[in-house]
N, C-alpha and C. Protein backbone atom coordinates (compact mmCIF):
# COMPACT_ATOMS: atom_id res chain seq x y z
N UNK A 1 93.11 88.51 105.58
CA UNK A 1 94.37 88.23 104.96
C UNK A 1 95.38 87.97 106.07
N UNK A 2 95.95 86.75 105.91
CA UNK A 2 97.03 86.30 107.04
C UNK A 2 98.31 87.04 107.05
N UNK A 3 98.71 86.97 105.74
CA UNK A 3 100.02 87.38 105.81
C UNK A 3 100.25 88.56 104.37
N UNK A 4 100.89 89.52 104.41
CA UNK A 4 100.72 90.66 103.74
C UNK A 4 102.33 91.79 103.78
N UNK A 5 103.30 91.81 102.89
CA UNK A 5 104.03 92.99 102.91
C UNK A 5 104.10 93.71 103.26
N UNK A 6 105.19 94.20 104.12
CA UNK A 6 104.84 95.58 104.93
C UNK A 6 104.73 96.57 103.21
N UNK A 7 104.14 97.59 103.44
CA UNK A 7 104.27 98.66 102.28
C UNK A 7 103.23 98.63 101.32
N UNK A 8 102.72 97.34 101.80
CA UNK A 8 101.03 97.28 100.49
C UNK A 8 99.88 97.15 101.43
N UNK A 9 99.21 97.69 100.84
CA UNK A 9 97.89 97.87 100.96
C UNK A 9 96.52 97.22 100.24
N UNK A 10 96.03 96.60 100.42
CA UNK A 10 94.74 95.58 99.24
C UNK A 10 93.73 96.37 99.25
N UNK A 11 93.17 96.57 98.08
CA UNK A 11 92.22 97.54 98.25
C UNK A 11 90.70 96.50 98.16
N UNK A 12 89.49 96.66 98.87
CA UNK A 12 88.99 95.69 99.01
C UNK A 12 87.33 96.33 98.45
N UNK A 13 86.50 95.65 97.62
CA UNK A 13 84.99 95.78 97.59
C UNK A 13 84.23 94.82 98.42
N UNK A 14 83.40 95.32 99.09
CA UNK A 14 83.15 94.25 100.16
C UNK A 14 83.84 93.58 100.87
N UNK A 15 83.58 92.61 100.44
CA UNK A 15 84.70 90.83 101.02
C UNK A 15 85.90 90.97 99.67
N UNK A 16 85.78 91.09 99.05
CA UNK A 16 86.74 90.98 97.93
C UNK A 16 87.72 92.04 97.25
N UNK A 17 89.13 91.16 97.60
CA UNK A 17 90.07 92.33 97.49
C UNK A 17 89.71 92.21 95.31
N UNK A 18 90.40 93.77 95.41
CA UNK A 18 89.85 93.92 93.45
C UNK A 18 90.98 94.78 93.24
N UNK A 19 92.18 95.25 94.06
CA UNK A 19 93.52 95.41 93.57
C UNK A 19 94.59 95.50 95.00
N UNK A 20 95.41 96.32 94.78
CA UNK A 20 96.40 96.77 95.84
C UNK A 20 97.18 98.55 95.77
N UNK A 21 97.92 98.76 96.92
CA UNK A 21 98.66 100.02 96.35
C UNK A 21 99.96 99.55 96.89
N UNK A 22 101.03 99.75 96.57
CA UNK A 22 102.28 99.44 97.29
C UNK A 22 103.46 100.49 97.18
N UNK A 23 104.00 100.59 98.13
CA UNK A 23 104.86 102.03 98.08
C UNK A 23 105.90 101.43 98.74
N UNK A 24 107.05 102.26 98.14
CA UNK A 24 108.43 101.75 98.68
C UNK A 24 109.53 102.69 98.24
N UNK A 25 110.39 103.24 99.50
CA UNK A 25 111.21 104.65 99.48
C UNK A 25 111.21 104.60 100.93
N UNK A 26 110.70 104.80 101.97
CA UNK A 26 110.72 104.95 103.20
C UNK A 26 110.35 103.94 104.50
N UNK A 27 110.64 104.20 105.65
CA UNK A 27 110.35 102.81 106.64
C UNK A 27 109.21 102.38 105.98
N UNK A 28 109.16 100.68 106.45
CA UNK A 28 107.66 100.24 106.22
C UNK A 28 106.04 100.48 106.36
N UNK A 29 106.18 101.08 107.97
CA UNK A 29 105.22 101.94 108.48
C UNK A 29 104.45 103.18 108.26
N UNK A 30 105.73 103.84 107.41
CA UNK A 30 105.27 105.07 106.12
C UNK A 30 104.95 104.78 104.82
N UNK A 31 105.49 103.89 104.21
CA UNK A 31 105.35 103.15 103.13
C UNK A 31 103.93 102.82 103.12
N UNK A 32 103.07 102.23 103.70
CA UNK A 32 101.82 101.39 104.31
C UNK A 32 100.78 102.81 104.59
N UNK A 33 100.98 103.85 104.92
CA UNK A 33 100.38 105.23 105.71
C UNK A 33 100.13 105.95 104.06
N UNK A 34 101.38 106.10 103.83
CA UNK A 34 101.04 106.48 101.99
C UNK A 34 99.93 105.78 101.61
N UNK A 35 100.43 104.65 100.88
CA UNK A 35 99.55 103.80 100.25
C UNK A 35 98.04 104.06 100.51
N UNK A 36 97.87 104.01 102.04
CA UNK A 36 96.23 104.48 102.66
C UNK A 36 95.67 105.47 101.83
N UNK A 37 96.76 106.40 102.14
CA UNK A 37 96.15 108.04 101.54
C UNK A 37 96.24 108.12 99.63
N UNK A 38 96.87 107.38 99.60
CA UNK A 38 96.38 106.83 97.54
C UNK A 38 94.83 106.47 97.79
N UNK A 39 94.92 105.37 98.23
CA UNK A 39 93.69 104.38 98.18
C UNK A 39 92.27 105.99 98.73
N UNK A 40 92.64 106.38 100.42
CA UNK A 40 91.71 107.29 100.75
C UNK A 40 91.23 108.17 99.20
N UNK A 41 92.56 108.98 98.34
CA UNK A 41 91.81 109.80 97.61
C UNK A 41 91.44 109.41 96.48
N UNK A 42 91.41 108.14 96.49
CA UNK A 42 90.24 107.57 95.59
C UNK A 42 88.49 107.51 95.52
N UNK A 43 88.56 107.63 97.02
CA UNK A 43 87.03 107.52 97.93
C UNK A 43 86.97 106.46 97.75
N UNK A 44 87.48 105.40 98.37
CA UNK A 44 87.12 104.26 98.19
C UNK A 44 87.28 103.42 99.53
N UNK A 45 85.62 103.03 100.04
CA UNK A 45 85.83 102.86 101.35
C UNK A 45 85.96 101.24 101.42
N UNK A 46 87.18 101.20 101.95
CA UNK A 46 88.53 100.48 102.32
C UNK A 46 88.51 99.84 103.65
N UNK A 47 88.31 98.65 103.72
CA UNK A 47 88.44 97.88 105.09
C UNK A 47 89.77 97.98 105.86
């Protein structure tokens, strides 16, 4: 993915993204760190 929002995250199966998480309240860099840890406690292993 070339270009992407700071604050989202794509959540990906294989090669293929199959949703996103996006967070927004704090710098971008935290915003983006959240989102991870949604996606992480999903167990969903995430490129």
């Amino acid at each position: 993915m070339t270009a992407m929002l700071e604050g989202g995250v794509p959540i990906f199966v294989g090669a293929d993204i199959v949703g996103a998480v996006s967070v927004s309240g704090v710098k971008s860099d935290q915003d983006a760190q959240i989102a991870k840890a949604g996606i992480a406690a999903l167990r969903i292993e995430n490129a």
